[in-house]
Protein backbone atom coordinates (compact mmCIF):
# COMPACT_ATOMS: atom_id res chain seq x y z
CA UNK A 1 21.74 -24.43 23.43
CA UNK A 2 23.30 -27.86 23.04
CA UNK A 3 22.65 -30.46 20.59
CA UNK A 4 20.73 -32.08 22.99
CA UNK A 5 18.42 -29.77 24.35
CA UNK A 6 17.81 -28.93 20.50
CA UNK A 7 16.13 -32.27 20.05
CA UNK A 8 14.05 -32.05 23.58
CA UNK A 9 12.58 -28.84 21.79
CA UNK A 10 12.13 -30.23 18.29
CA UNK A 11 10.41 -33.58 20.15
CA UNK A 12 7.99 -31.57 22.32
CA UNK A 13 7.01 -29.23 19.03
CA UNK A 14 6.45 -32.32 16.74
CA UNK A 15 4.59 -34.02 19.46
CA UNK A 16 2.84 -31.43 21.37
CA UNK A 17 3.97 -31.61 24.14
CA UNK A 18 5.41 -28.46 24.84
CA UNK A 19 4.45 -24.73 24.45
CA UNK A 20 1.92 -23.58 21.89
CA UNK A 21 3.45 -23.03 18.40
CA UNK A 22 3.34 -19.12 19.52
CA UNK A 23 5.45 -19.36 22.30
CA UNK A 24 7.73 -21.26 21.10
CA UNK A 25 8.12 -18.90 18.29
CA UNK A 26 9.46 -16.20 21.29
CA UNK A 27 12.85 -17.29 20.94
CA UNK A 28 13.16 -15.99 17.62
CA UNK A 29 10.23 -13.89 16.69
CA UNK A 30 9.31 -11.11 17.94
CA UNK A 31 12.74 -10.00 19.46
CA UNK A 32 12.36 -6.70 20.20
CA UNK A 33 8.94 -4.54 20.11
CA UNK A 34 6.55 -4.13 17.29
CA UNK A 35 5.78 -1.09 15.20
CA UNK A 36 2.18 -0.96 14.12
CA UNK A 37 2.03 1.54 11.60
CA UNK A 38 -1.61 3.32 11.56
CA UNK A 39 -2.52 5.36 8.38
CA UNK A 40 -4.86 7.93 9.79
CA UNK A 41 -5.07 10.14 13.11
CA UNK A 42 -6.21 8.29 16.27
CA UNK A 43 -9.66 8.49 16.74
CA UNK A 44 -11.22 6.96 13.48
CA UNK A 45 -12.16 2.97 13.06
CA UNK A 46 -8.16 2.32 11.86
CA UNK A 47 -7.11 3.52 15.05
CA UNK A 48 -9.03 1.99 17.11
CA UNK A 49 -9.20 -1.63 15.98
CA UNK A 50 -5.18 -1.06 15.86
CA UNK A 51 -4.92 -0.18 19.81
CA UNK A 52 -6.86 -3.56 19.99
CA UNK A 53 -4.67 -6.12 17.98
CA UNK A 54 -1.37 -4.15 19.86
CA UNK A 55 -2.62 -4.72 23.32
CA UNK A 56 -3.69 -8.40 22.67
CA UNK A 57 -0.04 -8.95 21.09
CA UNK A 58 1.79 -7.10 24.41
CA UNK A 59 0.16 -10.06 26.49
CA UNK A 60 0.74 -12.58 23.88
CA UNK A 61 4.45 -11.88 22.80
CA UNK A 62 5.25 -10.23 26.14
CA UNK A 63 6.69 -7.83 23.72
CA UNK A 64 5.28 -3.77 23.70
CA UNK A 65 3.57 -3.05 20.21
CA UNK A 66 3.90 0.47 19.60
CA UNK A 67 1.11 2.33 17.70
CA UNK A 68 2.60 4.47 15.17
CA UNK A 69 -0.46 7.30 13.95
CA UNK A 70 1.42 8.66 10.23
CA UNK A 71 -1.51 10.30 8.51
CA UNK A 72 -1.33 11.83 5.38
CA UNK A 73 -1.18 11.53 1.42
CA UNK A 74 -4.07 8.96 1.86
CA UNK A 75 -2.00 6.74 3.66
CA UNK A 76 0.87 6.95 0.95
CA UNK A 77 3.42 8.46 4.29
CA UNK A 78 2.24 5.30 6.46
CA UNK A 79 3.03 2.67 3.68
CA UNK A 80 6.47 4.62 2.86
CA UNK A 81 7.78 4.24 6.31
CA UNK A 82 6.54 0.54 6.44
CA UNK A 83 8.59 -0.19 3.34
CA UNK A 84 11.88 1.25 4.43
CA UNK A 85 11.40 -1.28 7.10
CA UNK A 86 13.31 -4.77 7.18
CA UNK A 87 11.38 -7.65 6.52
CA UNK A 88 11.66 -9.03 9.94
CA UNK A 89 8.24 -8.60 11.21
CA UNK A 90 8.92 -6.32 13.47
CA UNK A 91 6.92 -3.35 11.45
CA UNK A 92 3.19 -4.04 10.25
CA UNK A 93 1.10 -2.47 9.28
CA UNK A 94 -3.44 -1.77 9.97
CA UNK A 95 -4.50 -1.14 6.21
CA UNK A 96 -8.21 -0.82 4.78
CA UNK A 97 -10.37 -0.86 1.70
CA UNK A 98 -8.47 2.73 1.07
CA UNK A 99 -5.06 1.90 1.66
CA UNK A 100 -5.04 -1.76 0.05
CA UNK A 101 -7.56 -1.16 -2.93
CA UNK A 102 -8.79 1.95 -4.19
CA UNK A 103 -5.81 4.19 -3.80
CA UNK A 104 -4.63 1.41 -6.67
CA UNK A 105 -6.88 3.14 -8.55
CA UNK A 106 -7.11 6.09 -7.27
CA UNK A 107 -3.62 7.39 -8.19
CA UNK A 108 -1.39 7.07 -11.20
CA UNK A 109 1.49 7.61 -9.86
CA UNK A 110 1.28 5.74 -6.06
CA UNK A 111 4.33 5.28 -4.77
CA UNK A 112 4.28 1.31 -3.71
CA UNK A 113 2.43 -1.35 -5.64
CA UNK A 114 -0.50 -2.90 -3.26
CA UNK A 115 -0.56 -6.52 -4.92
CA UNK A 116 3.63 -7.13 -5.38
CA UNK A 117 5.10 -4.43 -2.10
CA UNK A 118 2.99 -6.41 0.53
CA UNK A 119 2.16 -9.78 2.02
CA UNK A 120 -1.52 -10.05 3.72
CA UNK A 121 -2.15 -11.23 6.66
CA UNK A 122 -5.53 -11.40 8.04
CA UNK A 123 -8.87 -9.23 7.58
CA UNK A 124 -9.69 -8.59 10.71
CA UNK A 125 -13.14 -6.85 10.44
CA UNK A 126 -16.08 -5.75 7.89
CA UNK A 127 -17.42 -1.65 9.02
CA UNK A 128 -21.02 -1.04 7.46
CA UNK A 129 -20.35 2.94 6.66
CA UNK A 130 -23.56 4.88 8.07
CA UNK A 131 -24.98 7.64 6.36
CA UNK A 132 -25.62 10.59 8.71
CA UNK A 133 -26.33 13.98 8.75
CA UNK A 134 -26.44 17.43 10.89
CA UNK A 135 -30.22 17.49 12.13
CA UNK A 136 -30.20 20.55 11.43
CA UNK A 137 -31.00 20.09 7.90
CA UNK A 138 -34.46 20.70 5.80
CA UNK A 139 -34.33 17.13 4.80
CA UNK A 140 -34.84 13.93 7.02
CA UNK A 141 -34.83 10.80 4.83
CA UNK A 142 -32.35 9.90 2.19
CA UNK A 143 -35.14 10.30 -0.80
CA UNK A 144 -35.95 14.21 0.54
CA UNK A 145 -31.54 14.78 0.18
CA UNK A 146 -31.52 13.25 -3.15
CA UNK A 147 -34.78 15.61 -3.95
CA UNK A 148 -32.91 18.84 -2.02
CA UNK A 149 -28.99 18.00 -3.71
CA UNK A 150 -30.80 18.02 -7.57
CA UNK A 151 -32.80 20.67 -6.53
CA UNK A 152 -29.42 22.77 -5.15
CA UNK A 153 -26.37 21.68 -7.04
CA UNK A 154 -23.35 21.74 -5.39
CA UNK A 155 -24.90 23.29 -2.07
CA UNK A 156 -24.92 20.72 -0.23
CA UNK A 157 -21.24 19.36 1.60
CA UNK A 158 -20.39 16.11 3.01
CA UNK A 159 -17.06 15.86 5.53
CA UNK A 160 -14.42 12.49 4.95
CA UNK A 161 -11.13 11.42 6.57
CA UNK A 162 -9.26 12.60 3.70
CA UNK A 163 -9.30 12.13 0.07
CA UNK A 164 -9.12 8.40 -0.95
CA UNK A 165 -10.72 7.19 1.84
CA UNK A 166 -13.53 4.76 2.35
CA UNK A 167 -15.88 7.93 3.29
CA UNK A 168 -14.93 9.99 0.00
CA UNK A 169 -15.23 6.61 -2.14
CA UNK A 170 -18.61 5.44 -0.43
CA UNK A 171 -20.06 9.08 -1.32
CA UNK A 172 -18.75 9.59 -4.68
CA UNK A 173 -20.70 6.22 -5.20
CA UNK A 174 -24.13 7.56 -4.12
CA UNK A 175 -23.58 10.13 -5.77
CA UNK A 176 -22.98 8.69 -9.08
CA UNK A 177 -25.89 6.02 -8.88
CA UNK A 178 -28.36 8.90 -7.34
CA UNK A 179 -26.70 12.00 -10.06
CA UNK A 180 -26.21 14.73 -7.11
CA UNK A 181 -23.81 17.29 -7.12
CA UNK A 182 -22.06 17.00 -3.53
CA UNK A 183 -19.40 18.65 -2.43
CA UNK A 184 -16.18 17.09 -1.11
CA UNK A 185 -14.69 18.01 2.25
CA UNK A 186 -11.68 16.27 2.82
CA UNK A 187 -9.68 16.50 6.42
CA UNK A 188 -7.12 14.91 8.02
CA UNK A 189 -9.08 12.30 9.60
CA UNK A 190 -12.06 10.98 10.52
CA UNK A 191 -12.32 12.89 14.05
CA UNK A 192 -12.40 16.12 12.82
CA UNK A 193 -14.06 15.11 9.99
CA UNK A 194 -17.21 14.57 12.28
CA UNK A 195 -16.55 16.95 14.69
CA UNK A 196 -17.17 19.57 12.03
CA UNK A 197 -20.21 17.85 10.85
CA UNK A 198 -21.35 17.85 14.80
CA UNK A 199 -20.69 21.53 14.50
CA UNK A 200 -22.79 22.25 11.02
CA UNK A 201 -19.86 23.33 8.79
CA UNK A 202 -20.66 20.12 6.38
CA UNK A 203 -23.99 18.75 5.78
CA UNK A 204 -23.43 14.70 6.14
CA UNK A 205 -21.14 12.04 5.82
CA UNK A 206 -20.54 7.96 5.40
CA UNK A 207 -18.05 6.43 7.43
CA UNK A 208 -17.56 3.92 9.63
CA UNK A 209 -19.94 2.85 12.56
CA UNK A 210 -17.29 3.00 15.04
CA UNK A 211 -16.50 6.78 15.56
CA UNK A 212 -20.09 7.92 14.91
CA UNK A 213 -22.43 5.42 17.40
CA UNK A 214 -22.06 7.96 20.52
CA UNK A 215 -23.48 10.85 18.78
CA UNK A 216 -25.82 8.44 17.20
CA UNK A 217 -27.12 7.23 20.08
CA UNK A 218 -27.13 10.60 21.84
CA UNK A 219 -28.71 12.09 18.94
CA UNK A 220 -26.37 14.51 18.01
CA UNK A 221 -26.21 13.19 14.29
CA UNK A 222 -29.05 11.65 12.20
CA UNK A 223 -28.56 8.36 10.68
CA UNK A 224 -30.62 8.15 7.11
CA UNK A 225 -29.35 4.67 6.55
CA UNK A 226 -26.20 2.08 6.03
CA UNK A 227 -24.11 0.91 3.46
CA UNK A 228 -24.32 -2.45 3.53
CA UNK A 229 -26.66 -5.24 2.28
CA UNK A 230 -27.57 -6.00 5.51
CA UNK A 231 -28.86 -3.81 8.57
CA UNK A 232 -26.27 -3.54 11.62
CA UNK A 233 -27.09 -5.33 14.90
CA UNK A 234 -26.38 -2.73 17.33
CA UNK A 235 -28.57 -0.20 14.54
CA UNK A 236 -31.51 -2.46 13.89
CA UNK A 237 -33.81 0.48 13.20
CA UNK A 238 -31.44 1.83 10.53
CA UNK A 239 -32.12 0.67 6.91
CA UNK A 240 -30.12 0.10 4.30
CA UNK A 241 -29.65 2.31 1.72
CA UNK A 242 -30.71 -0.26 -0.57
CA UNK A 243 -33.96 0.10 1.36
CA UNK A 244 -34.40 3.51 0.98
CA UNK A 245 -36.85 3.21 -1.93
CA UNK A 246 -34.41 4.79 -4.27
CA UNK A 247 -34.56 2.76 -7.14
CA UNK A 248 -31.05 3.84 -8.21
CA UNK A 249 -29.84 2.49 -4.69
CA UNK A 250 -31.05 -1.01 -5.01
CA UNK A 251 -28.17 -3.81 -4.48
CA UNK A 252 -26.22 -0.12 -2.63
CA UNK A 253 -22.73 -1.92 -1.09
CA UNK A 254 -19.96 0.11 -0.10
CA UNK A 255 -18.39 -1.73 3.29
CA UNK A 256 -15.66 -1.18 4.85
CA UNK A 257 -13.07 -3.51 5.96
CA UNK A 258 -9.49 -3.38 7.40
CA UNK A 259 -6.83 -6.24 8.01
CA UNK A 260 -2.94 -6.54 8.91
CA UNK A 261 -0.31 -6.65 6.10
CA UNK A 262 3.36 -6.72 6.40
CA UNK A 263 6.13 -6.07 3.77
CA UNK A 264 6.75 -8.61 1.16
CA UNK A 265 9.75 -11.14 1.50
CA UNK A 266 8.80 -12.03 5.33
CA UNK A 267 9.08 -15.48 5.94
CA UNK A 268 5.98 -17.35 5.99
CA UNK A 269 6.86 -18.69 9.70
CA UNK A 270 6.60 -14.99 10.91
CA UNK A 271 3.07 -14.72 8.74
CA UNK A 272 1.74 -17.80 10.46
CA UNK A 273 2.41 -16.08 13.39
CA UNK A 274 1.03 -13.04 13.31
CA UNK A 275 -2.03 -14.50 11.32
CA UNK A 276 -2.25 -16.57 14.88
CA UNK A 277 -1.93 -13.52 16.77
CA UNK A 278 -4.38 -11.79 14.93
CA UNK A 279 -6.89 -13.92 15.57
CA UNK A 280 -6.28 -14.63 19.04
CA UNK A 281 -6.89 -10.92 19.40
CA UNK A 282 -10.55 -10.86 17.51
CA UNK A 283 -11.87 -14.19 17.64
CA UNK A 284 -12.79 -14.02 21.33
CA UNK A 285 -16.60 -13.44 22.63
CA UNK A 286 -14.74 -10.36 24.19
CA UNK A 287 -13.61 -8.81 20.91
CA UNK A 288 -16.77 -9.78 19.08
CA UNK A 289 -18.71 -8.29 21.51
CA UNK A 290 -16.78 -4.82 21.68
CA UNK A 291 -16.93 -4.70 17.72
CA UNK A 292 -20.54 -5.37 17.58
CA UNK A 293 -21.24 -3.24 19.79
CA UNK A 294 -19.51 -0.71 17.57
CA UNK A 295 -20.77 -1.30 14.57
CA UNK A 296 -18.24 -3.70 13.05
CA UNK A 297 -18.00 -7.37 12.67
CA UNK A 298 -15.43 -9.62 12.57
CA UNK A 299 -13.94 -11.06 9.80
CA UNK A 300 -10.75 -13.18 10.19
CA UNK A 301 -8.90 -14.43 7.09
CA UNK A 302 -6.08 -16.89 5.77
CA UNK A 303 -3.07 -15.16 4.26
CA UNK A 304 -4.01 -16.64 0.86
CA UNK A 305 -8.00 -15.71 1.14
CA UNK A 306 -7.39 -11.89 2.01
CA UNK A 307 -4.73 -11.61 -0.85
CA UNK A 308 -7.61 -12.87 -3.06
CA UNK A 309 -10.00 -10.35 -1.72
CA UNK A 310 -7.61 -7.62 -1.68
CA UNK A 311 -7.73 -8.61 -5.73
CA UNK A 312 -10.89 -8.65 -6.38
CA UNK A 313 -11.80 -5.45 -4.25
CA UNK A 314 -9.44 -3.74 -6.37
CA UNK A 315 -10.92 -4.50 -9.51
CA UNK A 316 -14.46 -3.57 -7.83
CA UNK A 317 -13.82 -0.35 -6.67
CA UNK A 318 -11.36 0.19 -9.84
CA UNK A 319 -14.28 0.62 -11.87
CA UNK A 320 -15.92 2.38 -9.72
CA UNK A 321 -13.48 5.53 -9.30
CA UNK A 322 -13.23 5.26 -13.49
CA UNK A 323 -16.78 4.93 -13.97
CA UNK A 324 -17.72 8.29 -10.90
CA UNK A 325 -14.42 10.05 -12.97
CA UNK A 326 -13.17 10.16 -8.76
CA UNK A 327 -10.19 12.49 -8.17
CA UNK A 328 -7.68 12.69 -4.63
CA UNK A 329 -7.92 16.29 -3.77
């Protein structure tokens, strides 16, 4: 491009009166196509708010985003591979209250540093976690489990995407406010996780809305209540736990929530952008309305604002997994 031509571009950005900051951002970023790395299996809330931000970013950048699935080692493999990547934008990465907070805690030795190995991007959505069980079970409200799980110490199972997760730390939770001896059934993901709760070879689980509202609605599981301080639109007839009329449960909070981060050292022009991107992908009646109706709710972020929350989650649920003694296993 000439010297000339140079200026017409500068002119038209400073004035605008050319292409939106975003497309004028294609002649330099993205190049080529984007990795998305996803932490856990497809199937589970991760996954599927992922698929969403990659196809919104295919039409944006007219650039493929390829979903990457690397499960394992509570999301330790996933956050490996992003960090062998260059800092070029071209690899980023879904992460969630697991992946970005508690696994901070969580594990003395992790192998990258949450807070100094990545730059934030955007949250891109809060997840009440519902509490549901087999119906199959001798108890139907949350006070008759607490009654049953003192009454039968370490009978009782409950199913979660794998240890570390927002499932495993939302349970060890209720369990240390309500004192019941639970047991912990970690898989490798949160689909099988409730397809063997569907099948009766755990007792319950809290997760996510998202992968559980079918067999909610079809009333295959039973939901005893949510996680969050609020009830959920699309589950109006669902308490809180906090409503429960468990004293120990009053004030009960344990949401979920999941946002973009890439590797530390990008520029902040490729940040801007994909903070643009991101929420040109969820802030859209379309996207609000799909999330809703799963359960979720949007939640769109600054750069600076989710690194702050990313901080103070992971002093929250810090003390938590000290206080519950929680273990990976």
């Amino acid at each position: 491009m000439t010297q000339f031509f140079r200026g017409i571009v500068v002119f038209l950005a400073m004035f605008g009166l050319g292409a939106s900051p975003i497309g004028l951002a294609q002649a330099s970023y993205p190049q080529k196509p984007i990795r998305l790395i996803v932490p856990f299996p497809p199937g589970g809330s991760t996954d599927i708010f992922s698929r969403m931000l990659g196809e919104k970013l295919t039409q944006i950048w007219k650039q493929p985003v390829i979903i990457e699935n690397k499960a394992g080692a509570s999301g330790q493999i996933a956050m490996n591979e992003l960090l062998k990547m260059p800092t070029d934008g071209h690899t980023i990465f879904m992460g969630h209250i697991g992946t970005l907070a508690v696994n901070a805690a969580l594990f003395k030795n992790l192998s990258y540093d949450p807070m100094k190995d990545l730059a934030p991007i955007s949250r891109i959505a809060l997840v009440p976690n519902v509490f549901v069980i087999n119906p199959n079970q001798p108890f139907k409200t949350i006070q008759e489990l607490i009654t049953y799980a003192k009454n039968n110490p370490g009978k009782l199972t409950y199913s979660s995407g794998g240890s570390g997760g927002a499932a495993h730390i939302a349970m060890e939770y209720f369990k240390l406010l309500t004192g019941t001896d639970i047991l912990h059934i970690p898989y490798k993901g949160t689909a099988p996780a409730v397809m063997d709760l569907l099948g009766g070879q755990v007792n319950m689980t809290m997760t996510g809305a998202p992968p559980l509202m079918q067999h909610i609605l079809g009333k295959k599981l039973n939901p005893l209540g949510v996680s969050s301080t609020k009830r959920v639109d699309v589950l109006p007839q669902i308490p809180t736990l906090a409503e429960s009329g468990v004293t120990e449960l009053k004030g009960f909070d344990a949401t979920q929530w999941y946002g973009v981060v890439v590797r530390a050292g990008t520029s902040r022009e490729i940040i801007d952008l994909l903070n643009q991107g991101t929420k040109m992908a969820f802030d859209t009646i379309e996207a609000r309305e799909r999330l809703r109706s799963e359960g979720a709710i949007v939640q769109l972020d600054t750069p600076e604002a989710f690194g702050a929350f990313i901080k103070a989650e992971t002093i929250r649920w810090g003390r938590v997994v000290k206080e519950a003694n929680i273990v990976a296993n």
